[in-house]
C-alpha atoms as a PDB file:
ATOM      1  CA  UNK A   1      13.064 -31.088 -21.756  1.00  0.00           C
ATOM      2  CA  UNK A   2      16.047 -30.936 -18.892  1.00  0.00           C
ATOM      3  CA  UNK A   3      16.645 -28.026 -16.925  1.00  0.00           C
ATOM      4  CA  UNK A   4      19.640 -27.259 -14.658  1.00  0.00           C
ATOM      5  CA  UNK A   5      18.120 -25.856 -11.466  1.00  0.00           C
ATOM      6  CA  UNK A   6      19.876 -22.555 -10.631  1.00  0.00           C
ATOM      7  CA  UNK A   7      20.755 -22.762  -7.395  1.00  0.00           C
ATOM      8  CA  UNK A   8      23.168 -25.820  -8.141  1.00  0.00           C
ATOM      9  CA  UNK A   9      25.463 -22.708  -9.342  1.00  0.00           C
ATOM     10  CA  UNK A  10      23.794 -20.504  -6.366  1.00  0.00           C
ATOM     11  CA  UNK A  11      25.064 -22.112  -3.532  1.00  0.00           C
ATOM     12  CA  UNK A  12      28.893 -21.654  -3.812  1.00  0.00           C
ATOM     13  CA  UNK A  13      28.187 -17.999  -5.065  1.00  0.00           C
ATOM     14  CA  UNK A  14      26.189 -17.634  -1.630  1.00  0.00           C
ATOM     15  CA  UNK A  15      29.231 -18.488   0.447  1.00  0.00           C
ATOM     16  CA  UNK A  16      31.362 -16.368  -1.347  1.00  0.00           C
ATOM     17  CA  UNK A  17      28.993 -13.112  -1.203  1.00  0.00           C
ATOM     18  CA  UNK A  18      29.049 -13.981   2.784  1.00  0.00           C
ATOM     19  CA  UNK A  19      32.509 -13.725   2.779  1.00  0.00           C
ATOM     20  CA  UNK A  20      32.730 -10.503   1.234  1.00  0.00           C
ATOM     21  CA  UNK A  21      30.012  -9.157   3.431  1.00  0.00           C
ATOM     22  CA  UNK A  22      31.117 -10.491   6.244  1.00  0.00           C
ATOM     23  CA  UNK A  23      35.044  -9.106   5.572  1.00  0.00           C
ATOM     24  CA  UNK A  24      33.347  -5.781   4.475  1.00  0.00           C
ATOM     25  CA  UNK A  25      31.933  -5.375   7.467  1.00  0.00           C
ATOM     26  CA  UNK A  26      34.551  -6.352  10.034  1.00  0.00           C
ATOM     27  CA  UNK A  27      36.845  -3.969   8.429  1.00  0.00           C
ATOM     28  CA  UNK A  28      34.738  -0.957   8.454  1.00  0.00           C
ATOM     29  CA  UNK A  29      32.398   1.144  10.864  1.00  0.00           C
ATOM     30  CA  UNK A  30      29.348  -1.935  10.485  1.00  0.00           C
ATOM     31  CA  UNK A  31      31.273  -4.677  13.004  1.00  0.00           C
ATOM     32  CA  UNK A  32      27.876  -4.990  14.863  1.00  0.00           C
ATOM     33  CA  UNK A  33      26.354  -6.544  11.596  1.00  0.00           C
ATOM     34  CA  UNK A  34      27.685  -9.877  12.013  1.00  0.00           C
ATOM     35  CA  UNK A  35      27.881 -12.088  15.143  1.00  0.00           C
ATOM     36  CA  UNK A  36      29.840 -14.975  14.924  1.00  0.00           C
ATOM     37  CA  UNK A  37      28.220 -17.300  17.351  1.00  0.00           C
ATOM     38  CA  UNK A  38      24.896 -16.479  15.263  1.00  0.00           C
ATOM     39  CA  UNK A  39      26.208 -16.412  12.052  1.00  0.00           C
ATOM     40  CA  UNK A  40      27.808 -20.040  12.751  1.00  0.00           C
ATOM     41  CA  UNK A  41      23.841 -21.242  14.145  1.00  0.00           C
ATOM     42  CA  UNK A  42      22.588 -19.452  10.673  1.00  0.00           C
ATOM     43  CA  UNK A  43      25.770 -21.932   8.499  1.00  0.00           C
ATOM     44  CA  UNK A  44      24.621 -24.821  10.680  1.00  0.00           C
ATOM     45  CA  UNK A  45      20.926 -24.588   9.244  1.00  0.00           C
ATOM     46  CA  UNK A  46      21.696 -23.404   6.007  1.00  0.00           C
ATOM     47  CA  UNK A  47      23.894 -26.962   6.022  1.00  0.00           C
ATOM     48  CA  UNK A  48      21.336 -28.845   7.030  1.00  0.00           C
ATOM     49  CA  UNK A  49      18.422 -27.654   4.764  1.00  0.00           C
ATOM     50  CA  UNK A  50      21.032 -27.982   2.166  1.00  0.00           C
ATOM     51  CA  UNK A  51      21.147 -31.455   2.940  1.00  0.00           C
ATOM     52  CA  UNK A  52      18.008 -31.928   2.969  1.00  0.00           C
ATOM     53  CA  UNK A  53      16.205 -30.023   0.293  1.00  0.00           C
ATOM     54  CA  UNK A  54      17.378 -32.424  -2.503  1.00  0.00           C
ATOM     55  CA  UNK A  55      15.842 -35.754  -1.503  1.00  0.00           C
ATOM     56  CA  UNK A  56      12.402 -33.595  -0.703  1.00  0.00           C
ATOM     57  CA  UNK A  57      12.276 -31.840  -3.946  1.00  0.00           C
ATOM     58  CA  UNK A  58      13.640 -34.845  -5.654  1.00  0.00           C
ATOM     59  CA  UNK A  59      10.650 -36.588  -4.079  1.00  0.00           C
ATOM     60  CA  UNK A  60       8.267 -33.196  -4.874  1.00  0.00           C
ATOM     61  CA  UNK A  61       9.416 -33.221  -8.166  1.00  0.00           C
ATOM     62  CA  UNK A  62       9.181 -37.199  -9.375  1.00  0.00           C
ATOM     63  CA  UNK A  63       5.682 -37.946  -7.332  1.00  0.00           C
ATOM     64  CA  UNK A  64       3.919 -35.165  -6.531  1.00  0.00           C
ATOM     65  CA  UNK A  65       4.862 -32.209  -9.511  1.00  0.00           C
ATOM     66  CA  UNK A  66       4.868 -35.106 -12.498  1.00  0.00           C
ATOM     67  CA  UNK A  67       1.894 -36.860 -11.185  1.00  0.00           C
ATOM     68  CA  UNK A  68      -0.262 -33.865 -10.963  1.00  0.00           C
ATOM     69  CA  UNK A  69       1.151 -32.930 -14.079  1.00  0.00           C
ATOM     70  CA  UNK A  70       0.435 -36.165 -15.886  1.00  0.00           C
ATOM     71  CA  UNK A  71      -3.396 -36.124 -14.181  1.00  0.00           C
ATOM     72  CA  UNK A  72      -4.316 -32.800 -15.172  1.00  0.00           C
ATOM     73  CA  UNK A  73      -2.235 -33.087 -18.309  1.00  0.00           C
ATOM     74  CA  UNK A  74      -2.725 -36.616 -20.206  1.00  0.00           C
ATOM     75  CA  UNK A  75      -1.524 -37.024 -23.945  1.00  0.00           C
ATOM     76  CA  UNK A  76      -4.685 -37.247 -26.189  1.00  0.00           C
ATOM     77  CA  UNK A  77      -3.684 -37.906 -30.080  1.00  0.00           C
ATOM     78  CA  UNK A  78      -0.351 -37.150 -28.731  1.00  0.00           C
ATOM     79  CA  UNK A  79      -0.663 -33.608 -27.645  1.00  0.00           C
ATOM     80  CA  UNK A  80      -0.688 -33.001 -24.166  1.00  0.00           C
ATOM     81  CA  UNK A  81      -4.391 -31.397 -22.925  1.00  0.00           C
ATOM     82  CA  UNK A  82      -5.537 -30.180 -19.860  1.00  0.00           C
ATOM     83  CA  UNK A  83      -8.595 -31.363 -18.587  1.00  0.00           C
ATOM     84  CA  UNK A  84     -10.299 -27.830 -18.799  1.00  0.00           C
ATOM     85  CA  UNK A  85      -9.720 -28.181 -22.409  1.00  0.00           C
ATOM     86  CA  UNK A  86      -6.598 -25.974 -23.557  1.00  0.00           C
ATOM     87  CA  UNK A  87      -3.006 -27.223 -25.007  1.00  0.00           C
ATOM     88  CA  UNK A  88      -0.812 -28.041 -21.785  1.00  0.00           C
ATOM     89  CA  UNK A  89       1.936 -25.051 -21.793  1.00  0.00           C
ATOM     90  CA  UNK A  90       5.359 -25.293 -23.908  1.00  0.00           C
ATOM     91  CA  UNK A  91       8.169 -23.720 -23.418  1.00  0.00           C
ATOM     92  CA  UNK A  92       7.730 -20.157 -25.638  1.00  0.00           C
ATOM     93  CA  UNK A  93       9.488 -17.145 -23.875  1.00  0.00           C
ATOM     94  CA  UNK A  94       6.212 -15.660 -22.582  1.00  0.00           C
ATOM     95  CA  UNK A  95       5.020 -18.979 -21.040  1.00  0.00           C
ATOM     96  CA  UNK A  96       8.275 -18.207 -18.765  1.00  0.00           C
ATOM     97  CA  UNK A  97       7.521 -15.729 -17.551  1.00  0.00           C
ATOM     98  CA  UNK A  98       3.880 -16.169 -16.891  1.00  0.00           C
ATOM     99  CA  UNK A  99       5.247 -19.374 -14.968  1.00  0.00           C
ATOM    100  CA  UNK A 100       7.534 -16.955 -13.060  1.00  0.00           C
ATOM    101  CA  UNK A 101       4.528 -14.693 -12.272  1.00  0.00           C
ATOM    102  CA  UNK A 102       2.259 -17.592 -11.154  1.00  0.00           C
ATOM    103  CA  UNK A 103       5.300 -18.525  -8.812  1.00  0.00           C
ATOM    104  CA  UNK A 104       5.708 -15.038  -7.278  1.00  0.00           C
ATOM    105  CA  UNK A 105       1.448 -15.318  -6.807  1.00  0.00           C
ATOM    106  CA  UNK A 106       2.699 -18.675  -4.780  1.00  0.00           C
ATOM    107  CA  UNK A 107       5.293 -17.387  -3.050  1.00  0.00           C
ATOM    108  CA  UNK A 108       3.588 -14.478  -1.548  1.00  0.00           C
ATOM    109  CA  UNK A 109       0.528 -16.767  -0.217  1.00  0.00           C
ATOM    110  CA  UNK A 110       3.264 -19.294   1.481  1.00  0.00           C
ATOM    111  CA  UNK A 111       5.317 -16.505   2.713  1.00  0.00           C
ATOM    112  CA  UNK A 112       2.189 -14.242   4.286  1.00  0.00           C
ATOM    113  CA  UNK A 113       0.953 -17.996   5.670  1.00  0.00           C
ATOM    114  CA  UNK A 114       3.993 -18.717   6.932  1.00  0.00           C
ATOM    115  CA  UNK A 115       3.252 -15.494   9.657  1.00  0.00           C
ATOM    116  CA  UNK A 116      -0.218 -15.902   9.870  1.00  0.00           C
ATOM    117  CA  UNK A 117      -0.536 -19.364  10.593  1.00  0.00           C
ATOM    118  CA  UNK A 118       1.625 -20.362  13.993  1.00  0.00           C
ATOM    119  CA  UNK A 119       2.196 -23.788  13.001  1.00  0.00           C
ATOM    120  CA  UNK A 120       4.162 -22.802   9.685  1.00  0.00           C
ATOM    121  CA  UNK A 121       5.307 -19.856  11.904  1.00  0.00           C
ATOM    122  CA  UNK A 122       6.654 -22.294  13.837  1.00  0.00           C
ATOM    123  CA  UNK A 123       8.698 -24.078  10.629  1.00  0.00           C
ATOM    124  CA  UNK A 124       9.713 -20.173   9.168  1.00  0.00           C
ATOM    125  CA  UNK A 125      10.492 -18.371  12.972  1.00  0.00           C
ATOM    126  CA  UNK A 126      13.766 -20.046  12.219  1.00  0.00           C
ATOM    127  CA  UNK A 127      14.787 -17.851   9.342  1.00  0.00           C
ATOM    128  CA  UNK A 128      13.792 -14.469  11.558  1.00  0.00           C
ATOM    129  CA  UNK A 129      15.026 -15.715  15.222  1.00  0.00           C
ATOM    130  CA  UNK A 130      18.049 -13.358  14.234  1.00  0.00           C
ATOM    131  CA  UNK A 131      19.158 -10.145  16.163  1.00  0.00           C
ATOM    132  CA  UNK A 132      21.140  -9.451  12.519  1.00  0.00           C
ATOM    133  CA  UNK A 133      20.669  -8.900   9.218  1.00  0.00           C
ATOM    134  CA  UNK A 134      22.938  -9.953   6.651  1.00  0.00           C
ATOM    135  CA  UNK A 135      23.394 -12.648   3.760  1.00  0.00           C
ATOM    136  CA  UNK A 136      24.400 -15.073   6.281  1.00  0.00           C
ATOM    137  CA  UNK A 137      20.707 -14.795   7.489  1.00  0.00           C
ATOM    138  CA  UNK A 138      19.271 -15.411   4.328  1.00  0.00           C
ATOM    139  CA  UNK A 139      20.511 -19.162   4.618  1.00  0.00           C
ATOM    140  CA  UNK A 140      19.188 -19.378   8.114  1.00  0.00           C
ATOM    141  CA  UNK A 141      16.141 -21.637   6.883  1.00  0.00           C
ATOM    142  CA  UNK A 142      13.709 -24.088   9.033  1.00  0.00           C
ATOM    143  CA  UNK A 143      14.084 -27.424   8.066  1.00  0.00           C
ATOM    144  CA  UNK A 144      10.281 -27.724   8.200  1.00  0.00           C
ATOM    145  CA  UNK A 145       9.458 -25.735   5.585  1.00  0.00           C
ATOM    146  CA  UNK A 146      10.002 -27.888   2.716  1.00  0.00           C
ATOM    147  CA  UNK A 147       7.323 -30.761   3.612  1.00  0.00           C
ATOM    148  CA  UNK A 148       4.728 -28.132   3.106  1.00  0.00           C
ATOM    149  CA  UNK A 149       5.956 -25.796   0.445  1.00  0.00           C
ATOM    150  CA  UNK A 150       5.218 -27.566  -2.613  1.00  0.00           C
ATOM    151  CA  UNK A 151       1.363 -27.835  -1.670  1.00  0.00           C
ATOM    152  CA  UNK A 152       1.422 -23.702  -2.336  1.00  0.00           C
ATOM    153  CA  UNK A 153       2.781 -24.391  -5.541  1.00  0.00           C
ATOM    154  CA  UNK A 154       1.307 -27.998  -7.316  1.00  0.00           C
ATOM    155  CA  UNK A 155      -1.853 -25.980  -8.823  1.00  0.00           C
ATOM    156  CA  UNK A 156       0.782 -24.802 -11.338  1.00  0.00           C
ATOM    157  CA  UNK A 157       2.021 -27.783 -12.877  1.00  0.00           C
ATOM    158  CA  UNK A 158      -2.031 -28.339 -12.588  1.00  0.00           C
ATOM    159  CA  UNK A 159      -3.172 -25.889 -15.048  1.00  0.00           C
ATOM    160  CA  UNK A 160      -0.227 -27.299 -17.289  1.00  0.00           C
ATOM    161  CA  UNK A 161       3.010 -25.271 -17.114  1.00  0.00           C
ATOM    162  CA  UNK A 162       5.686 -28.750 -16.840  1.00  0.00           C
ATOM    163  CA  UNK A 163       7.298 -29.136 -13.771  1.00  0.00           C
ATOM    164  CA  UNK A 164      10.774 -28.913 -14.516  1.00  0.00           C
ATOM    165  CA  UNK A 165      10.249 -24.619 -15.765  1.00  0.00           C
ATOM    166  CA  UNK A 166       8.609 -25.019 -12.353  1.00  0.00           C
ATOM    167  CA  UNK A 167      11.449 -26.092 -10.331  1.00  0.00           C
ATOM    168  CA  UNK A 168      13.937 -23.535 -12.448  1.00  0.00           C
ATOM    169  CA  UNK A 169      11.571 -20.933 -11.844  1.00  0.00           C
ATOM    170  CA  UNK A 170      11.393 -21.735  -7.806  1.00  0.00           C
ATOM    171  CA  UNK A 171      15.384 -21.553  -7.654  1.00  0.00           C
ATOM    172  CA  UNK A 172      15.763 -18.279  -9.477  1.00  0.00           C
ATOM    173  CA  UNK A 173      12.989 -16.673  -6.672  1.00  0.00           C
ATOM    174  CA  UNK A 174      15.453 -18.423  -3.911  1.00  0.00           C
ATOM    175  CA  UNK A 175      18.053 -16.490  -5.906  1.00  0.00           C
ATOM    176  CA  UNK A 176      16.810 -13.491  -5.666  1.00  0.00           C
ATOM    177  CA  UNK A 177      15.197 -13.827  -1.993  1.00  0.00           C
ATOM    178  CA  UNK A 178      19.218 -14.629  -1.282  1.00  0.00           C
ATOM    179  CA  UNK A 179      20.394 -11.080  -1.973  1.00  0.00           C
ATOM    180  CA  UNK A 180      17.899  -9.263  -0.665  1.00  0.00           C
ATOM    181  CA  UNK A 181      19.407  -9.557   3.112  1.00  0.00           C
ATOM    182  CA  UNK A 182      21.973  -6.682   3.033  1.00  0.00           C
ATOM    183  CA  UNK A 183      21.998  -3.538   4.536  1.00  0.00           C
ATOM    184  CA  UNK A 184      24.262  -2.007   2.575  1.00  0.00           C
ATOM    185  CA  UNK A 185      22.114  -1.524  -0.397  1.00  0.00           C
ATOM    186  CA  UNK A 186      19.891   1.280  -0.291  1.00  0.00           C
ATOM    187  CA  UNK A 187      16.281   2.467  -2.046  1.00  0.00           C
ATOM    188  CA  UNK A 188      16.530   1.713  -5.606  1.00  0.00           C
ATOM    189  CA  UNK A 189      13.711   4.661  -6.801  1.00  0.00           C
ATOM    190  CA  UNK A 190      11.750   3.934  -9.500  1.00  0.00           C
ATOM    191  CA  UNK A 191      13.069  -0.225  -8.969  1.00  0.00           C
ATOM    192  CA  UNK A 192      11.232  -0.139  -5.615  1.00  0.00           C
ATOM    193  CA  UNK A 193       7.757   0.682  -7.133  1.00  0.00           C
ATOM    194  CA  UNK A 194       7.782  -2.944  -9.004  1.00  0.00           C
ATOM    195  CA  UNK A 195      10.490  -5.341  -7.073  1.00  0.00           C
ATOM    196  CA  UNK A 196      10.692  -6.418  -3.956  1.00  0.00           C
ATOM    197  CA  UNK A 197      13.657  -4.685  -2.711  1.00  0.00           C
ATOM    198  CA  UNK A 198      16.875  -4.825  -0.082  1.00  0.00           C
ATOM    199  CA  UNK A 199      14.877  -2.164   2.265  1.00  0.00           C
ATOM    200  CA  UNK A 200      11.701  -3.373   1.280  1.00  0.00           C
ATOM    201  CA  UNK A 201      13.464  -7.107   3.361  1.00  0.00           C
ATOM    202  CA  UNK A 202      14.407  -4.956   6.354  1.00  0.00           C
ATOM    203  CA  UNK A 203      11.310  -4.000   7.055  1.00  0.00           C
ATOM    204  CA  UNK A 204       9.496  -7.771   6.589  1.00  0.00           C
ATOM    205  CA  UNK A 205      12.633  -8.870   9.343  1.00  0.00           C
ATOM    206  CA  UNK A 206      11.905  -6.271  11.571  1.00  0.00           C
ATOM    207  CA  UNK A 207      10.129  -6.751  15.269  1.00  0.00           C
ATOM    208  CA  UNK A 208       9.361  -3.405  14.680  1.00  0.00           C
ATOM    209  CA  UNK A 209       5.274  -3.794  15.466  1.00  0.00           C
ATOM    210  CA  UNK A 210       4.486  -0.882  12.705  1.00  0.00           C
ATOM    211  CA  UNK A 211       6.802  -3.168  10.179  1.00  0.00           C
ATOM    212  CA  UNK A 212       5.710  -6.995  11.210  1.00  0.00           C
ATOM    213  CA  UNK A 213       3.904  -9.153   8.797  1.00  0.00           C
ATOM    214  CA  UNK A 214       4.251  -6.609   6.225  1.00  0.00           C
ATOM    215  CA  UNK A 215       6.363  -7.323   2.709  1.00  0.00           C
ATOM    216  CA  UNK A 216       5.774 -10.884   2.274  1.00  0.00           C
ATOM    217  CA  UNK A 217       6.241 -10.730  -1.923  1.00  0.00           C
ATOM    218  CA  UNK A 218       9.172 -12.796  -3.634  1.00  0.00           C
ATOM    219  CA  UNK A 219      10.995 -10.472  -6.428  1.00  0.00           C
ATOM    220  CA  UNK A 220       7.974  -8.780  -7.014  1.00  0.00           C
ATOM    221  CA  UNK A 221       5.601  -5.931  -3.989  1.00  0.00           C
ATOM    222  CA  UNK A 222       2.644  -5.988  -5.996  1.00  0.00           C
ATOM    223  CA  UNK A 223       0.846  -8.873  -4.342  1.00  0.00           C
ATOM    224  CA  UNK A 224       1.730  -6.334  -1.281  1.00  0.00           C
ATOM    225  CA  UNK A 225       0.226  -3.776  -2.728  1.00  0.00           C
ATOM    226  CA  UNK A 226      -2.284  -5.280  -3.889  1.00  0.00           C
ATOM    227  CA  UNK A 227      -3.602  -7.415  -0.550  1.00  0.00           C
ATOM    228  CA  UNK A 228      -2.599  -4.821   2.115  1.00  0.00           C
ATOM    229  CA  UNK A 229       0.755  -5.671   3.714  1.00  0.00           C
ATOM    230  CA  UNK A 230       3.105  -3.196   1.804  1.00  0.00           C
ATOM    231  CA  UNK A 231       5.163  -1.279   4.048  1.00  0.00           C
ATOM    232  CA  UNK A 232       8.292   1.278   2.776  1.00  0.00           C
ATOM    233  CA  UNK A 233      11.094   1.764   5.641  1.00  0.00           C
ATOM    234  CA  UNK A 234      10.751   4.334   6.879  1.00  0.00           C
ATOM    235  CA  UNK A 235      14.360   5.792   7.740  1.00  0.00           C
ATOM    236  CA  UNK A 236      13.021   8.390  11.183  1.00  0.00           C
ATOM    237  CA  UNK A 237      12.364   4.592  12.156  1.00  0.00           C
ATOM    238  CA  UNK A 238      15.534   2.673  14.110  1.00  0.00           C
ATOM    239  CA  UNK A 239      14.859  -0.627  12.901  1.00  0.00           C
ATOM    240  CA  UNK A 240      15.037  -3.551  14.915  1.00  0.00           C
ATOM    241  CA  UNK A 241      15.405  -6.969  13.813  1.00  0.00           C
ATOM    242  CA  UNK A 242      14.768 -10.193  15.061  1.00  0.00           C
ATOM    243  CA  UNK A 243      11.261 -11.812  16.587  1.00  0.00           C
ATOM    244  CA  UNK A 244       9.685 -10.744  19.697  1.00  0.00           C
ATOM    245  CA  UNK A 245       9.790 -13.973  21.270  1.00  0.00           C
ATOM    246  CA  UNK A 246      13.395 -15.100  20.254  1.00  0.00           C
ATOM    247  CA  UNK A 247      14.932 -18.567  21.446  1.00  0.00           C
ATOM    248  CA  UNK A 248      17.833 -16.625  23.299  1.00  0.00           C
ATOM    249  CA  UNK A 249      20.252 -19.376  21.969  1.00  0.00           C
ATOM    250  CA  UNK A 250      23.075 -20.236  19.331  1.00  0.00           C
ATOM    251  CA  UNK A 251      22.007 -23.877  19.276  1.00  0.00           C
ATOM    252  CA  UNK A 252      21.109 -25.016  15.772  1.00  0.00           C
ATOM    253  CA  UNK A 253      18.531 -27.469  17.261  1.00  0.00           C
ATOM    254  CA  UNK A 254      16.805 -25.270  20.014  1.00  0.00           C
ATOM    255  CA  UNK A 255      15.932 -22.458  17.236  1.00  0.00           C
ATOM    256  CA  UNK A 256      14.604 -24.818  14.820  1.00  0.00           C
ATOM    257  CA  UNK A 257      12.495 -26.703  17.791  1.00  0.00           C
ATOM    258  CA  UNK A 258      11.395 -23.722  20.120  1.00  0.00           C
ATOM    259  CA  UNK A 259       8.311 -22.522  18.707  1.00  0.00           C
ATOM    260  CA  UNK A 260       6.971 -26.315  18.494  1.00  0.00           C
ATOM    261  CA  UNK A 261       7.841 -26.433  22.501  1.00  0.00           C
ATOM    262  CA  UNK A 262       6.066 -23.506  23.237  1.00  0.00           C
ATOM    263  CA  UNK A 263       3.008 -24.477  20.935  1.00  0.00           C
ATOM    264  CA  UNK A 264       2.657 -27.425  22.766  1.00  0.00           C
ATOM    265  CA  UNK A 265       3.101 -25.622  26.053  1.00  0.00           C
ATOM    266  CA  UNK A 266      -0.174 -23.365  25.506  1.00  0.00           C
ATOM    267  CA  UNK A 267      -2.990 -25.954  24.244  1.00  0.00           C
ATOM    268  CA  UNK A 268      -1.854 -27.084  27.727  1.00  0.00           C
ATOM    269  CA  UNK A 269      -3.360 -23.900  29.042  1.00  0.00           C
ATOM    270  CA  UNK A 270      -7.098 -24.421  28.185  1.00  0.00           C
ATOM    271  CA  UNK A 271      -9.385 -27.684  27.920  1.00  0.00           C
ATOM    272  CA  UNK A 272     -11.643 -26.294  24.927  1.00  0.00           C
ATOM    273  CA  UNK A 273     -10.736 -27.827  21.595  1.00  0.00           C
ATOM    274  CA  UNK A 274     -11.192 -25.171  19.886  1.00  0.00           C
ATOM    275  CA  UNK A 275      -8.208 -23.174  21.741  1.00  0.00           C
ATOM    276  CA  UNK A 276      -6.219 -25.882  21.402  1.00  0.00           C
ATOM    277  CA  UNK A 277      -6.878 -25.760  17.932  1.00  0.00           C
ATOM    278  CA  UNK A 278      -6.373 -22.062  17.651  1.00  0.00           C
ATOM    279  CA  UNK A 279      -3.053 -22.333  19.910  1.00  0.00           C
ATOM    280  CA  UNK A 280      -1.908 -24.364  16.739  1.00  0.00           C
ATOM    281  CA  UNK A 281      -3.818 -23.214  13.618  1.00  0.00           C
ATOM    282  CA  UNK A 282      -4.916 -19.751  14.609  1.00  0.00           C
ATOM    283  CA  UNK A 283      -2.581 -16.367  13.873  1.00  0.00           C
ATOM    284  CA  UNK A 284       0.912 -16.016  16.142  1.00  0.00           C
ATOM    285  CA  UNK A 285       0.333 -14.396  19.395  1.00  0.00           C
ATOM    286  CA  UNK A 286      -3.537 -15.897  19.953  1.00  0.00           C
ATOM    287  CA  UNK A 287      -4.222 -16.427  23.215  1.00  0.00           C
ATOM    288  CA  UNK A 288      -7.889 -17.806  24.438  1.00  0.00           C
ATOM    289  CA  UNK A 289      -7.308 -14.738  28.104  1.00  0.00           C
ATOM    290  CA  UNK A 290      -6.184 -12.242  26.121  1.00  0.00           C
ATOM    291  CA  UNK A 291      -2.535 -12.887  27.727  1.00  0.00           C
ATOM    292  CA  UNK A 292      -1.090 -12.460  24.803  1.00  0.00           C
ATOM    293  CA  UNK A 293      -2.117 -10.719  21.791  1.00  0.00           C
ATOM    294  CA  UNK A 294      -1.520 -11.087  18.031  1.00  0.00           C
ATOM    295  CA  UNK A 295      -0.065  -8.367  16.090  1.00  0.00           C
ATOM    296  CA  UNK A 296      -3.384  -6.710  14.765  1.00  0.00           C
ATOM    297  CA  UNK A 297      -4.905  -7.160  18.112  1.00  0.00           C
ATOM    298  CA  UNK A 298      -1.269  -5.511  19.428  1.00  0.00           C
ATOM    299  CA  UNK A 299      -2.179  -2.769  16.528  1.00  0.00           C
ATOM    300  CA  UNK A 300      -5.908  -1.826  17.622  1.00  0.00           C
ATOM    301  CA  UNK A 301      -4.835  -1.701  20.980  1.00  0.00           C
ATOM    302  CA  UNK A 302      -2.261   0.839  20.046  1.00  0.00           C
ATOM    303  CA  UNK A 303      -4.601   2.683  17.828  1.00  0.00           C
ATOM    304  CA  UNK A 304      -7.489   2.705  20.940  1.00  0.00           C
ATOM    305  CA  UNK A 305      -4.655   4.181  23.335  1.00  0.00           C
ATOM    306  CA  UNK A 306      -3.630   6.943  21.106  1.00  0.00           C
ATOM    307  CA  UNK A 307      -7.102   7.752  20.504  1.00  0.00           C
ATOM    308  CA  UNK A 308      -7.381   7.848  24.081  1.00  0.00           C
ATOM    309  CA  UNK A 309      -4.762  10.082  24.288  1.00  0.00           C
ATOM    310  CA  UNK A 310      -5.885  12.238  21.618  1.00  0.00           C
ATOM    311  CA  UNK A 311      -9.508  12.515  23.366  1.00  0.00           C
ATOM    312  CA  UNK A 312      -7.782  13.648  27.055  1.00  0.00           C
ATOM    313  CA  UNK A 313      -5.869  16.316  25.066  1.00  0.00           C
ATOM    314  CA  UNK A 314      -9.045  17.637  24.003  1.00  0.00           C
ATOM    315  CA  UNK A 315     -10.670  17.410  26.855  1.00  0.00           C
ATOM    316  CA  UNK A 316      -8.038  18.913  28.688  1.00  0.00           C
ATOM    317  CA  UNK A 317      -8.199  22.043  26.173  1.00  0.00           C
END
C-alpha cells in the first residue's frame, strides 16, 4: 500500500506560517523575535536539508526500512510472519497509532542522544545555535542528522509495522515538531499534561542551565516524565535561548561545521585514548581537567555552592 508522506504538503505551509510570523512580529511590540541575518542562515539550512533529505530517506526507505522489513518479515504460505512468530502488522486504525507511539518512543531516544552524545550534538547544535525563537528556527536543521536517524528508528519496521506507515508516521512528528517554535502560543492546561507543547519547546531551546537537556519528547512529554528530563517554564524565569557555546556567525557553513572543529580541537588536548574518545563519544561539555564541565557536573556544582551557602548562613546564626 502507497502513502503520500505529509510533509510533501508541509513544506510550502511552513514558508507561509513564517511569513505570517515573521510579518506579525515586525508589525507589533515582538520586532526582537526575528533577525534577518539569522533567519536567512536558518532558510539557507532548511534549503539544504531540504535538498538533501529525499535521496537519504529515499535510500533509508528502499535498502535499509524494506530490507529489514523483508528479513524480519518473510511471506510464509503467503502471509507475512515475523520471525518471533506473530502476523507482521496491517494497516487497522489501532496499528496506527501504536506505530505513531513506537515513533514518539524513537524520537525521544534520538532527540535526548542527540544532547547527550557530543558527536550527534555536534550534527543537532545546528538547529539550537540560535539567539531566537521562532518558526523560522524550526527549519534550522544539521545536515548530519539524517545519516544517523533512521538507525533510532529500523527496530520498527523490525517487529513488523511496514515501512511506508513508518515514513508517514515520521513526517506527521516533523509536522508537529514544526509548530511548536512560537512564542506566541501560550500554556495549553490540561493539553500540556499529555503533549509536548509550544512552552514546553522554549524551555528544551533554552541555555538556561535549570532548562538544558530537559523536554526532549516529539508530540508527546511522557517519555519526559517518565525518564527524568521534564521541565515546565517557568514564567519568574527570563528565558534565554540559544547554546552556550554559539558559532558567533551567520554563515550557513561555519554553524553546521563548528562543533566538528572544536571536537577535533580537544582530543588534541590529551594523549590518553580514552579522552580522546570521550572528547568525541562522551556527554557535551566533558573535559579530561575539569576545564570545562558538562551540564550535570555544571548542576552539582551549583547545588554544592548553594549548600555552601546555606551552611555559612547557619553558621553565621
Amino acid at each position: 500500500m502507497d502513502f503520500t508522506n505529509p510533509l510533501i504538503y508541509g513544506v510550502p505551509c511552513f514558508l507561509g506560517l513564517i511569513l505570517v510570523e515573521l510579518t506579525y512580529s515586525k508589525h507589533s511590540d515582538h520586532d526582537h523575535i526575528y533577525n534577518w541575518k539569522d533567519l536567512a542562515a536558518s532558510l539557507t539550512m532548511g534549503v539544504g536539508s531540504t535538498l538533501i533529505a529525499p535521496l537519504i530517506k529515499t535510500i533509508t526507505v528502499i535498502l535499509l526500512f524494506n530490507w529489514v522489513y523483508e528479513l524480519f518479515n518473510p511471506m510464509v504460505d503467503g502471509v507475512r510472519q515475523n520471525i518471533m512468530g506473530w502476523e507482521s502488522f496491517g494497516y487497522a486504525w489501532y496499528v496506527w497509532i501504536l506505530c505513531q507511539l513506537a515513533d514518539d518512543f524513537s524520537y525521544y531516544w534520538f532527540h535526548r542522544q542527540n544532547h547527550m552524545v557530543r558527536f550527534f550534538w555536534a550534527a543537532h547544535i545546528v538547529h539550537h545555535s540560535s539567539d531566537n525563537f521562532n518558526l523560522g528556527t524550526a527549519v534550522r536543521n544539521g545536515w548530519f542528522t539524517i545519516f544517523y536517524k533512521p538507525l533510532f528508528y529500523v527496530w520498527i519496521v523490525a517487529i513488523g509495522f511496514p515501512p511506508e506507515m513508518l515514513v508517514v508516521c515520521l513526517g506527521i512528528e516533523a509536522l508537529w515538531q514544526f509548530q511548536l517554535h512560537s512564542q506566541f502560543v501560550p500554556k495549553l492546561g490540561i493539553i500540556d499534561k499529555v503533549f509536548n507543547t509550544h512552552t514546553m519547546h522554549q524551555v528544551h531551546h533554552a541555555r538556561n542551565l535549570e532548562y538544558m537537556d530537559k523536554n526532549h519528547g516529539g508530540f508527546l512529554n511522557i517519555f519526559d516524565r517518565m525518564f527524568g528530563t521534564f521541565k515546565e517554564l517557568d514564567d519568574d524565569i527570563d528565558i534565554e535561548y540559544g547554546v552556550t557555546h554559539a558559532p558567533n556567525s551567520y554563515n550557513p557553513l561555519i554553524i553546521l561545521t563548528h562543533e566538528y572543529k572544536d571536537i577535533w580541537q580537544d582530543t588534541k588536548k590529551s594523549p590518553k585514548f580514552r579522552d580522546k574518545w570521550m572528547y568525541i563519544f562522551g556527554p557535551p561539555g566533558w573535559s579530561h581537567d575539569g576545564s570545562t564541565l558538562t551540564i550535570k557536573q555544571q548542576r552539582r556544582q551549583l547545588r554544592e555552592e548553594h549548600r555552601l551557602e546555606q551552611l555559612e548562613l547557619e553558621l553565621a546564626e
